[in-house]
PDB file of N, CA and C in Angstrom:
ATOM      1  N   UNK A   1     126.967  90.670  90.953  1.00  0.00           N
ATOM      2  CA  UNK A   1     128.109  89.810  90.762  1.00  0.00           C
ATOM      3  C   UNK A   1     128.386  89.713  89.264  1.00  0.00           C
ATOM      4  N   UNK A   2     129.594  89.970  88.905  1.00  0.00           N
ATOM      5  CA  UNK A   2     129.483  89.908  87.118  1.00  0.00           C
ATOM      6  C   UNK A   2     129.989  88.365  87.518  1.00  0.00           C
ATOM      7  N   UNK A   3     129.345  87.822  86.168  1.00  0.00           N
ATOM      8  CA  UNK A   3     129.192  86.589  85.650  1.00  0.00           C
ATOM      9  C   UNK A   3     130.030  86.136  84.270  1.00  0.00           C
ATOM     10  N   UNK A   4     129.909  86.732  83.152  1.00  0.00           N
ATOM     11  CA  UNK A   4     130.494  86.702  81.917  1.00  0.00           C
ATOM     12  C   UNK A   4     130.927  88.587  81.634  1.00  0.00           C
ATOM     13  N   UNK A   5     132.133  88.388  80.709  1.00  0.00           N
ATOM     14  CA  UNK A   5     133.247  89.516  80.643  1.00  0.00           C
ATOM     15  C   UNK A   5     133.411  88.929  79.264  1.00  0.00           C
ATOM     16  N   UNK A   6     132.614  89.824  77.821  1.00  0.00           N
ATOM     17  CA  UNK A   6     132.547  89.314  76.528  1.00  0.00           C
ATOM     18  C   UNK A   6     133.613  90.945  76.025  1.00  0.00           C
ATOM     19  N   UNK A   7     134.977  90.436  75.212  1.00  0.00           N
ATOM     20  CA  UNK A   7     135.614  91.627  74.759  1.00  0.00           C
ATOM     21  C   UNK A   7     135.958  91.497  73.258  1.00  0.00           C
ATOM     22  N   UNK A   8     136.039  92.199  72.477  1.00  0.00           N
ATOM     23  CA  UNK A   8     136.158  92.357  71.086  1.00  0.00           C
ATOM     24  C   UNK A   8     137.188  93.382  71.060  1.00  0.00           C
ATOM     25  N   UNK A   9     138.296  93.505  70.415  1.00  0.00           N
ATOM     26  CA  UNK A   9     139.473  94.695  69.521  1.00  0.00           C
ATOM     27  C   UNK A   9     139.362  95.341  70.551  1.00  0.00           C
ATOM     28  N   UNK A  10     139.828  95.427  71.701  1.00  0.00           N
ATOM     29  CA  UNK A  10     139.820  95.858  73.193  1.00  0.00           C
ATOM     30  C   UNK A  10     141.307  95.663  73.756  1.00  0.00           C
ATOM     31  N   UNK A  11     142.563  97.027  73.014  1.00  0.00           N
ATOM     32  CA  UNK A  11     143.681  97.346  73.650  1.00  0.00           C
ATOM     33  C   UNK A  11     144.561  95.996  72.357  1.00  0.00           C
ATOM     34  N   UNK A  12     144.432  95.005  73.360  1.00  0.00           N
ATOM     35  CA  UNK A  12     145.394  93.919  73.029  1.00  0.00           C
ATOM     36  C   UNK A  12     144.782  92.587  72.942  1.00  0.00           C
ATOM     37  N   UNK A  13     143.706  93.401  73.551  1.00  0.00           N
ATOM     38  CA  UNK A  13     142.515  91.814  73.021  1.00  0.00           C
ATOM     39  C   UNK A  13     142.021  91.914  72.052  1.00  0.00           C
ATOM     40  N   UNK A  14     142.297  90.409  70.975  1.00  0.00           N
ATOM     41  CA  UNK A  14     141.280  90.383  69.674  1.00  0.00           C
ATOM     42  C   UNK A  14     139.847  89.944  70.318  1.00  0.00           C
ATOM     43  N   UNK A  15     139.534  89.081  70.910  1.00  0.00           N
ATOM     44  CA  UNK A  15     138.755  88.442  71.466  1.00  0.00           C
ATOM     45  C   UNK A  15     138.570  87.409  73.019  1.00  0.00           C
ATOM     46  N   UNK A  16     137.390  87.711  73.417  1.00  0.00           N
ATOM     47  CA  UNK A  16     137.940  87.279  74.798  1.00  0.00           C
ATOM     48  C   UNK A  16     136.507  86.829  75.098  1.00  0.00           C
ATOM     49  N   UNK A  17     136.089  85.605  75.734  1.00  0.00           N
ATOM     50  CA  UNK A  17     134.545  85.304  76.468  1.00  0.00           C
ATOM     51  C   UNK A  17     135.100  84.459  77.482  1.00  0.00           C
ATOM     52  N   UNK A  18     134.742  85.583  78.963  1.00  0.00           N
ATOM     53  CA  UNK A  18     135.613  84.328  79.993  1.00  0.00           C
ATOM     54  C   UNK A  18     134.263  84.628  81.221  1.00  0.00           C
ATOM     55  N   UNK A  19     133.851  83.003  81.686  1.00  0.00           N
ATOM     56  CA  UNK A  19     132.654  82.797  82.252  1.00  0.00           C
ATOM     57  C   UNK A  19     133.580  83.465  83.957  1.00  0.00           C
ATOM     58  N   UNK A  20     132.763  83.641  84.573  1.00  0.00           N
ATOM     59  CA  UNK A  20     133.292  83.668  85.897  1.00  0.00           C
ATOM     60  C   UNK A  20     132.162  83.283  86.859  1.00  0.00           C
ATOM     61  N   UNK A  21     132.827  81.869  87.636  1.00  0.00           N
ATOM     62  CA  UNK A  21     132.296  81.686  88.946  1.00  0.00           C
ATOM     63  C   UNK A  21     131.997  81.733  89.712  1.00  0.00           C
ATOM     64  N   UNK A  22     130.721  81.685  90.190  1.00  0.00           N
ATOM     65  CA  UNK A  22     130.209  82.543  91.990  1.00  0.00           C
ATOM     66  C   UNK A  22     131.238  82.755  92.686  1.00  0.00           C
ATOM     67  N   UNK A  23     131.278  83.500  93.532  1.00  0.00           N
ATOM     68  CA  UNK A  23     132.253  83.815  94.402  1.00  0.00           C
ATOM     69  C   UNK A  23     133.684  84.017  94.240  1.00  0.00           C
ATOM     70  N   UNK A  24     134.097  84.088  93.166  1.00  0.00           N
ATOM     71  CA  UNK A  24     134.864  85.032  92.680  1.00  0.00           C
ATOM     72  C   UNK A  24     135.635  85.992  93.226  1.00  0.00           C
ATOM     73  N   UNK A  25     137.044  86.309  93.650  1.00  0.00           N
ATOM     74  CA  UNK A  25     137.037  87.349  94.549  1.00  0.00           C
ATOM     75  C   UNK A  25     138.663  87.996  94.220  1.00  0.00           C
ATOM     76  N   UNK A  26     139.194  87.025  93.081  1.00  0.00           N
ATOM     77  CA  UNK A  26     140.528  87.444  92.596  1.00  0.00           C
ATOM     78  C   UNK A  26     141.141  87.190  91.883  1.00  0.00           C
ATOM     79  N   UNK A  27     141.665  87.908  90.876  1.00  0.00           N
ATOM     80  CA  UNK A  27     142.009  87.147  89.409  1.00  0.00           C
ATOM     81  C   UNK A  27     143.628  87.400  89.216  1.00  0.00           C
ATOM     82  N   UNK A  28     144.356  86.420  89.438  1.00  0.00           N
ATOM     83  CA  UNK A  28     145.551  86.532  89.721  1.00  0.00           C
ATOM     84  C   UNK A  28     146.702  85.991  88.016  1.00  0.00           C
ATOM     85  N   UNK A  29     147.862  86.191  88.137  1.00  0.00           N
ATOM     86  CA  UNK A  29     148.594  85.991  87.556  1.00  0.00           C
ATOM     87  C   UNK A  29     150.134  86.490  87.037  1.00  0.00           C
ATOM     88  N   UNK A  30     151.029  85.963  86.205  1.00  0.00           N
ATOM     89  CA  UNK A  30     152.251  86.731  85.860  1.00  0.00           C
ATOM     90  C   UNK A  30     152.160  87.794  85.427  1.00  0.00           C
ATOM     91  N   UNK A  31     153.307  88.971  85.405  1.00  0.00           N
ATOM     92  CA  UNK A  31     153.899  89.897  84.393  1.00  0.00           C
ATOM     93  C   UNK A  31     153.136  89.638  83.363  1.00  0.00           C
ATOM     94  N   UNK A  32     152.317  90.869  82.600  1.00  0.00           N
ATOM     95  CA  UNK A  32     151.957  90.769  81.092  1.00  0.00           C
ATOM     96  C   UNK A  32     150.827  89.811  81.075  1.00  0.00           C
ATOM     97  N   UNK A  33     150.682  89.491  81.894  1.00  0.00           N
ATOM     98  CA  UNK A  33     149.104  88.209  81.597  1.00  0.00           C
ATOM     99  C   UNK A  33     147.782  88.543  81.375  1.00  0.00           C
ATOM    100  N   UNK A  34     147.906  89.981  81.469  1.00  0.00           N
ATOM    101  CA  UNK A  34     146.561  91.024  81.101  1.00  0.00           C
ATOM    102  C   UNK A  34     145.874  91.081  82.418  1.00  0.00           C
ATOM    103  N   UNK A  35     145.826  91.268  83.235  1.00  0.00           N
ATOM    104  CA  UNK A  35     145.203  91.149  84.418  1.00  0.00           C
ATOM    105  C   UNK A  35     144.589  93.049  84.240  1.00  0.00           C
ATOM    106  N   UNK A  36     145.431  93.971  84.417  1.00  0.00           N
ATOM    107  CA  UNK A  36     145.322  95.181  84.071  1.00  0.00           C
ATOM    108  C   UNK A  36     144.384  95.602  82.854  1.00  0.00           C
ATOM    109  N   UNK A  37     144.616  94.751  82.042  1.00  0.00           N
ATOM    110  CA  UNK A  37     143.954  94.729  80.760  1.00  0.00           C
ATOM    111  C   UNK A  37     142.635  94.603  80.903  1.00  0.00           C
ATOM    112  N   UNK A  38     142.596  93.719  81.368  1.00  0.00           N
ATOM    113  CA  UNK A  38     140.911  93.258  82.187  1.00  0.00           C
ATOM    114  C   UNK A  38     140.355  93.749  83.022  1.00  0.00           C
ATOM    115  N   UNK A  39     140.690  94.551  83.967  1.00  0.00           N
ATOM    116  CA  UNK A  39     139.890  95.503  84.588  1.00  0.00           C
ATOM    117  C   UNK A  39     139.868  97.163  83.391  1.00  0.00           C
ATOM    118  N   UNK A  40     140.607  96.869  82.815  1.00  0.00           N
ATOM    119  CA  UNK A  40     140.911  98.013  81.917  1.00  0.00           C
ATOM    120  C   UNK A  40     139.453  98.295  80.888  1.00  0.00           C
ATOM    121  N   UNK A  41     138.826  96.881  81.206  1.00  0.00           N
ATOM    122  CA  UNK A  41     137.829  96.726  79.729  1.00  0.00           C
ATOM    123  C   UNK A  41     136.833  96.925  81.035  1.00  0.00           C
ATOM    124  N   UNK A  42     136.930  96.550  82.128  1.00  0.00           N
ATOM    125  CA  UNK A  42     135.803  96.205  83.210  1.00  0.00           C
ATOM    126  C   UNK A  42     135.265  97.770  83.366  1.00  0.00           C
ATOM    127  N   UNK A  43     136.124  98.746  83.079  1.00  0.00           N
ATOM    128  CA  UNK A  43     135.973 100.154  83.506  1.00  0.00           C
ATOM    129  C   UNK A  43     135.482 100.631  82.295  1.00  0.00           C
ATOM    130  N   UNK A  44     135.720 100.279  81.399  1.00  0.00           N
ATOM    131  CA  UNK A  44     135.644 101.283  79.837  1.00  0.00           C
ATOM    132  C   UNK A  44     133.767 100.870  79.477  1.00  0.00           C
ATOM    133  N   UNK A  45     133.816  99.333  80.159  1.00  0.00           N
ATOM    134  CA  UNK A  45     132.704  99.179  79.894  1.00  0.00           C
ATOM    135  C   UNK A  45     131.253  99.999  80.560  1.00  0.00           C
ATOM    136  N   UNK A  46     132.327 100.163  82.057  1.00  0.00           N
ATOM    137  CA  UNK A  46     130.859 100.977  83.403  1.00  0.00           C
ATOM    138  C   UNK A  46     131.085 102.516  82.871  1.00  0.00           C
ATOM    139  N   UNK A  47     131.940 102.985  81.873  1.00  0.00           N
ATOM    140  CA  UNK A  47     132.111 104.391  81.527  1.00  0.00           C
ATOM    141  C   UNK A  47     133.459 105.134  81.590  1.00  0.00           C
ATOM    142  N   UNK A  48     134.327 104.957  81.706  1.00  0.00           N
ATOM    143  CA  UNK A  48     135.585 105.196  81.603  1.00  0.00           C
ATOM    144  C   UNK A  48     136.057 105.135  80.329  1.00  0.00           C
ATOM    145  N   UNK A  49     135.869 106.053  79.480  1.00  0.00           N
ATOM    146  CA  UNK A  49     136.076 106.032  77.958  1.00  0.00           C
ATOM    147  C   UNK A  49     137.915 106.151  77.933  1.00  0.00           C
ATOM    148  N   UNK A  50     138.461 105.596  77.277  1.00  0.00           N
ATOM    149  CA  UNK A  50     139.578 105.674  76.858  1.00  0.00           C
ATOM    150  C   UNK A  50     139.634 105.920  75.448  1.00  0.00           C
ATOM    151  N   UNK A  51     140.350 106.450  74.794  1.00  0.00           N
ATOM    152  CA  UNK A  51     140.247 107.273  73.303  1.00  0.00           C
ATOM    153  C   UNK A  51     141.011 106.169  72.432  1.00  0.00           C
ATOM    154  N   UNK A  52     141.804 105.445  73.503  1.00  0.00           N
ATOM    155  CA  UNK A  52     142.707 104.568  72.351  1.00  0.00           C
ATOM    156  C   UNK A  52     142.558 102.933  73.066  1.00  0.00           C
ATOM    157  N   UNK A  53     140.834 102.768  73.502  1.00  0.00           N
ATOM    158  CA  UNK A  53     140.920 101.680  73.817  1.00  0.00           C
ATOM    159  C   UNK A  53     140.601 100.411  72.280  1.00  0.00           C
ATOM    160  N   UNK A  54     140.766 101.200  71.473  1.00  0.00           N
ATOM    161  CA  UNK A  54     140.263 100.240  69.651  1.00  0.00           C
ATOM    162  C   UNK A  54     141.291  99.598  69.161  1.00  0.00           C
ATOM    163  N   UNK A  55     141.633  98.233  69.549  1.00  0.00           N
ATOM    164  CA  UNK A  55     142.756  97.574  68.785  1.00  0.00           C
ATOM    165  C   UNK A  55     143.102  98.303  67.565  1.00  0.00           C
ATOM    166  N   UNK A  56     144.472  98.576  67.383  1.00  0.00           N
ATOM    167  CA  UNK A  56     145.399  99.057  66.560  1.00  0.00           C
ATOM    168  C   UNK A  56     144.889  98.054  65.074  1.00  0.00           C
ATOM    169  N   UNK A  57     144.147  98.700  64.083  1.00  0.00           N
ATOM    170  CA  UNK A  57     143.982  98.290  62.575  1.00  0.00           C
ATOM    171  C   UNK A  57     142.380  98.041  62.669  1.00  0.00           C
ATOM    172  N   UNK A  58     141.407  97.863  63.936  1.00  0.00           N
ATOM    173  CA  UNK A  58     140.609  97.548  63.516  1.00  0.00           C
ATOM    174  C   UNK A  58     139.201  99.035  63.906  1.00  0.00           C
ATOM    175  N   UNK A  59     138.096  98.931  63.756  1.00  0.00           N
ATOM    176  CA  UNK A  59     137.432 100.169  63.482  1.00  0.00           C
ATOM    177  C   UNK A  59     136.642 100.434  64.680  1.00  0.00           C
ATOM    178  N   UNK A  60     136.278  99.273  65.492  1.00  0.00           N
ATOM    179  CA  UNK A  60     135.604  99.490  66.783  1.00  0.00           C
ATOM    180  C   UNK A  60     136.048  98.331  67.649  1.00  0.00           C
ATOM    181  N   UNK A  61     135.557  98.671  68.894  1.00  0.00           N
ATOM    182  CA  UNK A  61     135.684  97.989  70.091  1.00  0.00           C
ATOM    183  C   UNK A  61     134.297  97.631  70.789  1.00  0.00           C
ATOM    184  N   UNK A  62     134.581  96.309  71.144  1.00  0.00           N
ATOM    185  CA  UNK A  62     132.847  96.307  72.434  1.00  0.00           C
ATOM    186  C   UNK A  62     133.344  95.435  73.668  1.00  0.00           C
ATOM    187  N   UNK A  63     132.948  96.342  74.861  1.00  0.00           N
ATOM    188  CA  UNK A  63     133.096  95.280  76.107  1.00  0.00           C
ATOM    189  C   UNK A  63     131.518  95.300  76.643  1.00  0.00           C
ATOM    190  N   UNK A  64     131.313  93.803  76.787  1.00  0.00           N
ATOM    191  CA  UNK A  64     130.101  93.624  77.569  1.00  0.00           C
ATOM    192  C   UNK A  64     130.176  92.561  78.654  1.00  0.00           C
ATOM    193  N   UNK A  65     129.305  93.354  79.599  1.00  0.00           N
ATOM    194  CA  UNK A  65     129.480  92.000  81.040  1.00  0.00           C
ATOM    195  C   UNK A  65     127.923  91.841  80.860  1.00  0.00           C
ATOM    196  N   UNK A  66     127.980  90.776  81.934  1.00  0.00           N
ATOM    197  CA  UNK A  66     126.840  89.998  81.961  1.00  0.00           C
ATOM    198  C   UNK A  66     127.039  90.347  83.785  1.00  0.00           C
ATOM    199  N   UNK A  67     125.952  90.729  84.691  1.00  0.00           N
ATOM    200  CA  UNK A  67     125.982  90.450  85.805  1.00  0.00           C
ATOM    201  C   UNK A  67     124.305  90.369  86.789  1.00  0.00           C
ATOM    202  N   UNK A  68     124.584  89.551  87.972  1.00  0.00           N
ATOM    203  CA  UNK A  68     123.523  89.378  88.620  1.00  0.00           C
ATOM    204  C   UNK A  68     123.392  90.128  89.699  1.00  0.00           C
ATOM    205  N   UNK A  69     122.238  90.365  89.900  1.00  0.00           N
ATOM    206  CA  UNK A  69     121.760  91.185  91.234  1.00  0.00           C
ATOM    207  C   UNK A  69     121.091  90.789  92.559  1.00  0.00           C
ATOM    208  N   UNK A  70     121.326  90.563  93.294  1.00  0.00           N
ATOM    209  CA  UNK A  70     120.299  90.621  94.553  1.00  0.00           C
ATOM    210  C   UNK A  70     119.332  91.172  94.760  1.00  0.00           C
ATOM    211  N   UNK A  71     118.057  90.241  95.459  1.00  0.00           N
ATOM    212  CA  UNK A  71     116.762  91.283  95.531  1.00  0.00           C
ATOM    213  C   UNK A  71     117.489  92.726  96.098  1.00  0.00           C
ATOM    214  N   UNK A  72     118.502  92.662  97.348  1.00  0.00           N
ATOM    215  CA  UNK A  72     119.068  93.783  97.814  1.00  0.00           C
ATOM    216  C   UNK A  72     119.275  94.927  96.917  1.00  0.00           C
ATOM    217  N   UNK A  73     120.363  94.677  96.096  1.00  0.00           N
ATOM    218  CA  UNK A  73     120.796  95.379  95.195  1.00  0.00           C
ATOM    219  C   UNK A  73     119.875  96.321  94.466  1.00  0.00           C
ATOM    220  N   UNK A  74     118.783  95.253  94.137  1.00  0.00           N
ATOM    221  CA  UNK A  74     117.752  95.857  93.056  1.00  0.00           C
ATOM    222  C   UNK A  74     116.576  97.018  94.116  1.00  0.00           C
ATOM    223  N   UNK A  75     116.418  96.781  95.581  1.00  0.00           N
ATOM    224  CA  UNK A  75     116.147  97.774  96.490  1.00  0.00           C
ATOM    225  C   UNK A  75     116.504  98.618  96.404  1.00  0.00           C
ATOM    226  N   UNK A  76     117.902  98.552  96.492  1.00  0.00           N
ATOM    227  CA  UNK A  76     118.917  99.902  96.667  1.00  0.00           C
ATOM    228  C   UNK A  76     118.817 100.863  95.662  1.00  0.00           C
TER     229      UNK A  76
END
């Protein structure tokens, strides 16, 4: 279950630390509200390199999640 979604010079994000709540299951909103954006970092982070994911002026980018596992999970 990811838990925390920490982003730095990421597209259009200067900065971003957004906790997320158990059960969790949909992150909704308007036109332009970054919703895209945010799975955009969710992917770049599991490996989906994008070449121009480095905010425009600055020198690097970091996305980090924080997530929990189930004894299951950790079986698998």
């Amino acid at each position: 279950m990811l838990l925390n979604i920490n982003v730095k010079n990421f597209l259009l994000i200067e900065e971003l630390n957004l906790d997320l709540e158990p059960g969790l299951i949909a992150i909704t909103g308007e036109t332009g509200a970054g919703k895209s954006m945010l799975v955009s970092a969710i992917l770049y982070c599991l490996g989906d390199k994008n070449s121009n994911a480095i905010r425009l002026g600055k020198e690097f980018c970091s996305v980090t999640l924080t997530l929990s596992m189930s004894d299951e999970i950790i079986r698998f």
